[in-house]
Protein backbone atom coordinates (compact mmCIF):
# COMPACT_ATOMS: atom_id res chain seq x y z
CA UNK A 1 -26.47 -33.07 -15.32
CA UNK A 2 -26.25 -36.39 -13.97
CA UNK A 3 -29.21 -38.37 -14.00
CA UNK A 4 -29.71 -39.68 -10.16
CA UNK A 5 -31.39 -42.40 -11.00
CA UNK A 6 -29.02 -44.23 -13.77
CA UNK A 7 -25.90 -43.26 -11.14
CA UNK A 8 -27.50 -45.35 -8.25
CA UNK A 9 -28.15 -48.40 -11.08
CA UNK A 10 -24.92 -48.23 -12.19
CA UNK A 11 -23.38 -48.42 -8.47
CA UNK A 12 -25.78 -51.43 -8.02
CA UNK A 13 -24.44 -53.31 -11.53
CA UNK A 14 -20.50 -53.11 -10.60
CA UNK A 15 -20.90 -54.06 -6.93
CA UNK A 16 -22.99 -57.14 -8.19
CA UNK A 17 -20.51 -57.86 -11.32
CA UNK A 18 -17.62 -57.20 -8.36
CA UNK A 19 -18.85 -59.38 -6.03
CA UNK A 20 -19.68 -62.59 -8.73
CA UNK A 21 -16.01 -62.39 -10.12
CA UNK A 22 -15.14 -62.48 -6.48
CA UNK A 23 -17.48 -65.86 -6.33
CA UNK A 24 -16.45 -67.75 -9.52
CA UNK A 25 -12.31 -67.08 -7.96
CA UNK A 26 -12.57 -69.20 -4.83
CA UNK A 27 -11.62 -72.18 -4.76
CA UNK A 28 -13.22 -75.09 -2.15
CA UNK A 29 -10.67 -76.28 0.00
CA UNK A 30 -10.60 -80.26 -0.24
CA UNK A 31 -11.85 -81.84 3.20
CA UNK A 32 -9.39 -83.64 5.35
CA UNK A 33 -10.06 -87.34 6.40
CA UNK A 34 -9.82 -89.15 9.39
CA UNK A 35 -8.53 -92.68 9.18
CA UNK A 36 -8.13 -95.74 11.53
CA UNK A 37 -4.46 -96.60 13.33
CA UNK A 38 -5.10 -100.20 13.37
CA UNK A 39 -1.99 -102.50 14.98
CA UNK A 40 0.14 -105.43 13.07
CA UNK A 41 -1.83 -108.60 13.18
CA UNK A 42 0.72 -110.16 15.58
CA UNK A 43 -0.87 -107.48 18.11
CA UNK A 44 -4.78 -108.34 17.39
CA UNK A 45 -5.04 -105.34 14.66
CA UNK A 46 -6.85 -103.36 17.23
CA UNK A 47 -7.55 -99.57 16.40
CA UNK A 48 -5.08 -97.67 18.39
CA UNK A 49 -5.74 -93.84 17.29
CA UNK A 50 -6.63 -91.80 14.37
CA UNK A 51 -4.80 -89.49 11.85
CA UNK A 52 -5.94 -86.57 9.51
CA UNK A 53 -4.91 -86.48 5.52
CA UNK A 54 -6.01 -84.73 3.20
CA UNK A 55 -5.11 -87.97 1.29
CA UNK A 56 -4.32 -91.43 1.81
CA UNK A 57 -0.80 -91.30 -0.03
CA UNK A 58 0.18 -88.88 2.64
CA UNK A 59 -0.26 -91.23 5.36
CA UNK A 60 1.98 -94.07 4.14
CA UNK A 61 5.11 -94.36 6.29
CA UNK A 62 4.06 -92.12 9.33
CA UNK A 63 5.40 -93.43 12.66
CA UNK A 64 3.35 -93.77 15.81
CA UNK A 65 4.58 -94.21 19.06
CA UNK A 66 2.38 -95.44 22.04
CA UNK A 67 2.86 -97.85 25.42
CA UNK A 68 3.04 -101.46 24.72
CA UNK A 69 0.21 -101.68 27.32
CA UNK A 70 -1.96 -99.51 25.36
CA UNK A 71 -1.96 -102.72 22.65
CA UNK A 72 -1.99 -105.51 24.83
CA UNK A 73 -3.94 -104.26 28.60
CA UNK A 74 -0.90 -105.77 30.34
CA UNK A 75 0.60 -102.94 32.57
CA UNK A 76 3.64 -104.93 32.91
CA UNK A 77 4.17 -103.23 29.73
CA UNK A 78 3.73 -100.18 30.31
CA UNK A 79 7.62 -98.99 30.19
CA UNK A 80 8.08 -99.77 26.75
CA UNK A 81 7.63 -97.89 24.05
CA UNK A 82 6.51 -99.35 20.66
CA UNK A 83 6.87 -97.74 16.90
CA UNK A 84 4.68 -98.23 14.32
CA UNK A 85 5.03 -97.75 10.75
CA UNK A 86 1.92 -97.22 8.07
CA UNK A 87 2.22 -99.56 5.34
CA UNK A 88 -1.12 -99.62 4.09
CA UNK A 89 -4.42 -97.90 3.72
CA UNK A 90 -7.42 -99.44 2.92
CA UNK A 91 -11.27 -98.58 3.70
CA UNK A 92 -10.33 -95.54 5.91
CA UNK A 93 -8.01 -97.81 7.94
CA UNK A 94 -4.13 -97.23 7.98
CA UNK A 95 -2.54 -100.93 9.10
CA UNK A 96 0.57 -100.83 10.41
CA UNK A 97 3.71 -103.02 10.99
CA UNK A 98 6.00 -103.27 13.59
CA UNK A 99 9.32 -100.59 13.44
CA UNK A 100 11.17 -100.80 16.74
CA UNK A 101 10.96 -100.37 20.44
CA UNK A 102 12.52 -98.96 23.56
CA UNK A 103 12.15 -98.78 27.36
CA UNK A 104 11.87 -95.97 28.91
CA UNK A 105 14.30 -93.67 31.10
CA UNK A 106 12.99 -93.94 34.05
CA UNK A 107 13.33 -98.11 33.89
CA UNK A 108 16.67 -98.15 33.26
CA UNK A 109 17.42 -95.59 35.61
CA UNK A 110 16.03 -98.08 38.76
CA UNK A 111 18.00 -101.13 37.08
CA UNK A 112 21.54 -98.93 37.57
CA UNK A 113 22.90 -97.72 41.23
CA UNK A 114 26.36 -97.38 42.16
CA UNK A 115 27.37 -100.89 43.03
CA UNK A 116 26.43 -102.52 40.83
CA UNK A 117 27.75 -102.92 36.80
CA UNK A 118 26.07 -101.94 33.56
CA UNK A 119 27.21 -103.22 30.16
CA UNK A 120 25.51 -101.93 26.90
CA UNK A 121 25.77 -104.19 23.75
CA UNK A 122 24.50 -103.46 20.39
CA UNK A 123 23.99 -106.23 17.83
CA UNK A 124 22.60 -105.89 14.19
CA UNK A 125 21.50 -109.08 13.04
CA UNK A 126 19.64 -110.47 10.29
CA UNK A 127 16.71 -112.29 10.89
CA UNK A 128 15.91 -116.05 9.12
CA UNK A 129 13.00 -113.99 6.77
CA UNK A 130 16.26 -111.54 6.23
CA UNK A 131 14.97 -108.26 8.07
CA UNK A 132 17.82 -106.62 9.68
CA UNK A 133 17.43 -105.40 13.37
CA UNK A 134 19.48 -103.56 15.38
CA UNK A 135 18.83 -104.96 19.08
CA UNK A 136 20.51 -103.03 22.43
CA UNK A 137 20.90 -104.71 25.03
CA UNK A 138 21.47 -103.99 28.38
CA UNK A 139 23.32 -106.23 31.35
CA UNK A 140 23.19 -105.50 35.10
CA UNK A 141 25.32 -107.67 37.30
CA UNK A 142 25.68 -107.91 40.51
CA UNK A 143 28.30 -106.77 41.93
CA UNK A 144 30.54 -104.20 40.33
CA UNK A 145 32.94 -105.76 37.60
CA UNK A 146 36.30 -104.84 36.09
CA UNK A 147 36.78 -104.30 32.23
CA UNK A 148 38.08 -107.73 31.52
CA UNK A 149 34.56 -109.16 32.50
CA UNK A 150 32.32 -106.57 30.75
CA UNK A 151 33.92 -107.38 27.57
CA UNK A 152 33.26 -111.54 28.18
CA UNK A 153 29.86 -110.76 28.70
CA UNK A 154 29.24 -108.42 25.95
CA UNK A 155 30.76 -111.04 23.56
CA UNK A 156 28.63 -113.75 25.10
CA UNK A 157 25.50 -111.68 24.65
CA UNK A 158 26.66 -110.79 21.04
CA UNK A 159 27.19 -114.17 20.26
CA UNK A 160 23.79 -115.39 21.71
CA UNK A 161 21.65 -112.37 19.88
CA UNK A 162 23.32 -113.33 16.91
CA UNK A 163 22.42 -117.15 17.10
CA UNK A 164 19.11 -116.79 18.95
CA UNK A 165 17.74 -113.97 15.69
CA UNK A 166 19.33 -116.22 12.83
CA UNK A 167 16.91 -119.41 13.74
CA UNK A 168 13.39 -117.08 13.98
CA UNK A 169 11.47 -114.92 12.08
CA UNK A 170 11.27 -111.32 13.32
CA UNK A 171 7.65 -111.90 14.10
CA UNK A 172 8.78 -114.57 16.26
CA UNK A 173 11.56 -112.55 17.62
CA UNK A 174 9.12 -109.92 18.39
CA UNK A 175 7.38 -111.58 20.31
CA UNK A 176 10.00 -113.55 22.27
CA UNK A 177 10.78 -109.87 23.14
CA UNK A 178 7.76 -109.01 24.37
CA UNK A 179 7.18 -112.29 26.16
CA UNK A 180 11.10 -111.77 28.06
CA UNK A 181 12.10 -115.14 26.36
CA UNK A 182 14.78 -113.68 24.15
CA UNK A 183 16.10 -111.79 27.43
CA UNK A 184 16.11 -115.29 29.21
CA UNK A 185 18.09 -116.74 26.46
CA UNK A 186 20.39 -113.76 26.71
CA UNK A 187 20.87 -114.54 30.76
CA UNK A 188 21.58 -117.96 31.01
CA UNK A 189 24.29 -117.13 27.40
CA UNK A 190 26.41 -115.02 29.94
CA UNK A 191 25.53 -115.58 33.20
CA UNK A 192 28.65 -118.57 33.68
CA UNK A 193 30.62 -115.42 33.56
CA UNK A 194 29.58 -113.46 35.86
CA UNK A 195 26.24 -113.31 38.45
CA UNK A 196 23.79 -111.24 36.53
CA UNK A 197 20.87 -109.68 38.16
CA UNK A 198 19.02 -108.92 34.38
CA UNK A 199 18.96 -108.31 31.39
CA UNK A 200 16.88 -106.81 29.18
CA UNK A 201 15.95 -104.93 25.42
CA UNK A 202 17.04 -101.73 26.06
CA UNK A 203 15.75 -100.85 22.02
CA UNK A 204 14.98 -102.05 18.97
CA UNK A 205 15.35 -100.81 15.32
CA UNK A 206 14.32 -102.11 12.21
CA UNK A 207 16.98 -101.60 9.68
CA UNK A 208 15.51 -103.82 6.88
């Protein structure tokens, strides 16, 4: 006969053995961190958002996107787009450098109607600190034009990119971007050819 009191001490032993083997198998689950988006130097190094890792490593290389505006306050930049690229990680802040650029659809769309002419050039150029960028361009003129013209102005613009990139820095031409002197340059290159009414940095890559 089955003594009831060793049966209910028994039942009481395995549940507790059960339940510590249970214990000493889970792992802890390593804690994520949140670090610092801080911008390129050129742009103040301003924190511009955060990110979650569960390590530092993992962060290295991730893109952000964001308005130009958001950096700078200027709403006149608020149509383009700016890419950012982790480089490095230090103190719970992930600094960034600059990876490219582009305006956004609905800008381009109010530059273009009907009578009027748009010419797309792309150049890839190399920089005097040899970074390679790929820079589109885009030209409105006028009036509408006939082949013969578009392909003047695109060489014009090509040669003017080209010229303009191989003297500066890509800091500098970064900058001249952002401050619509490079576009200027770009205008008066071709505009002998044909009235333009603009032109501007449709995108930007970094290649190099």
């Amino acid at each position: 006969m089955l003594n009831y009191r060793h049966y209910f001490v028994f039942i009481r032993n395995n549940y507790g053995e059960t339940m510590a083997r249970r214990t000493t198998g889970v792992k802890k689950k390593k804690q994520k961190t949140w670090y610092s988006i801080v911008s390129p130097k050129q742009f103040g190094e301003k924190e511009i958002a955060k990110t979650l890792a569960l390590d530092s490593k993992n962060i290295i290389g991730r893109k952000v996107s964001l308005p130009l505006s958001d950096i700078t306050g200027d709403f006149k930049h608020f149509h383009t787009m700016i890419t950012l690229k982790i480089n490095e990680v230090k103190d719970l802040k992930a600094y960034t450098e600059y990876n490219g650029q582009n305006l956004i659809s609905d800008k381009i769309a109010r530059m273009v109607n009907r009578w009027k002419s748009r010419i797309d050039a792309v150049s890839d150029i190399s920089t005097k600190d040899d970074h390679k960028l790929r820079i589109k361009v885009i030209v409105i003129t006028r009036r509408r034009v006939n082949t013969t013209i578009k392909s003047e102005i695109r060489k014009a613009v090509f040669a003017e990119t080209e010229k303009y990139c191989k003297g500066h820095d890509m800091e500098t031409i970064v900058s001249d971007i952002f401050s619509n002197k490079l576009q200027k340059a770009l205008f008066h290159g071709a505009k002998n050819i044909y009235p333009l009414q603009s032109v501007e940095i449709r995108k930007t890559e970094v290649l190099k």
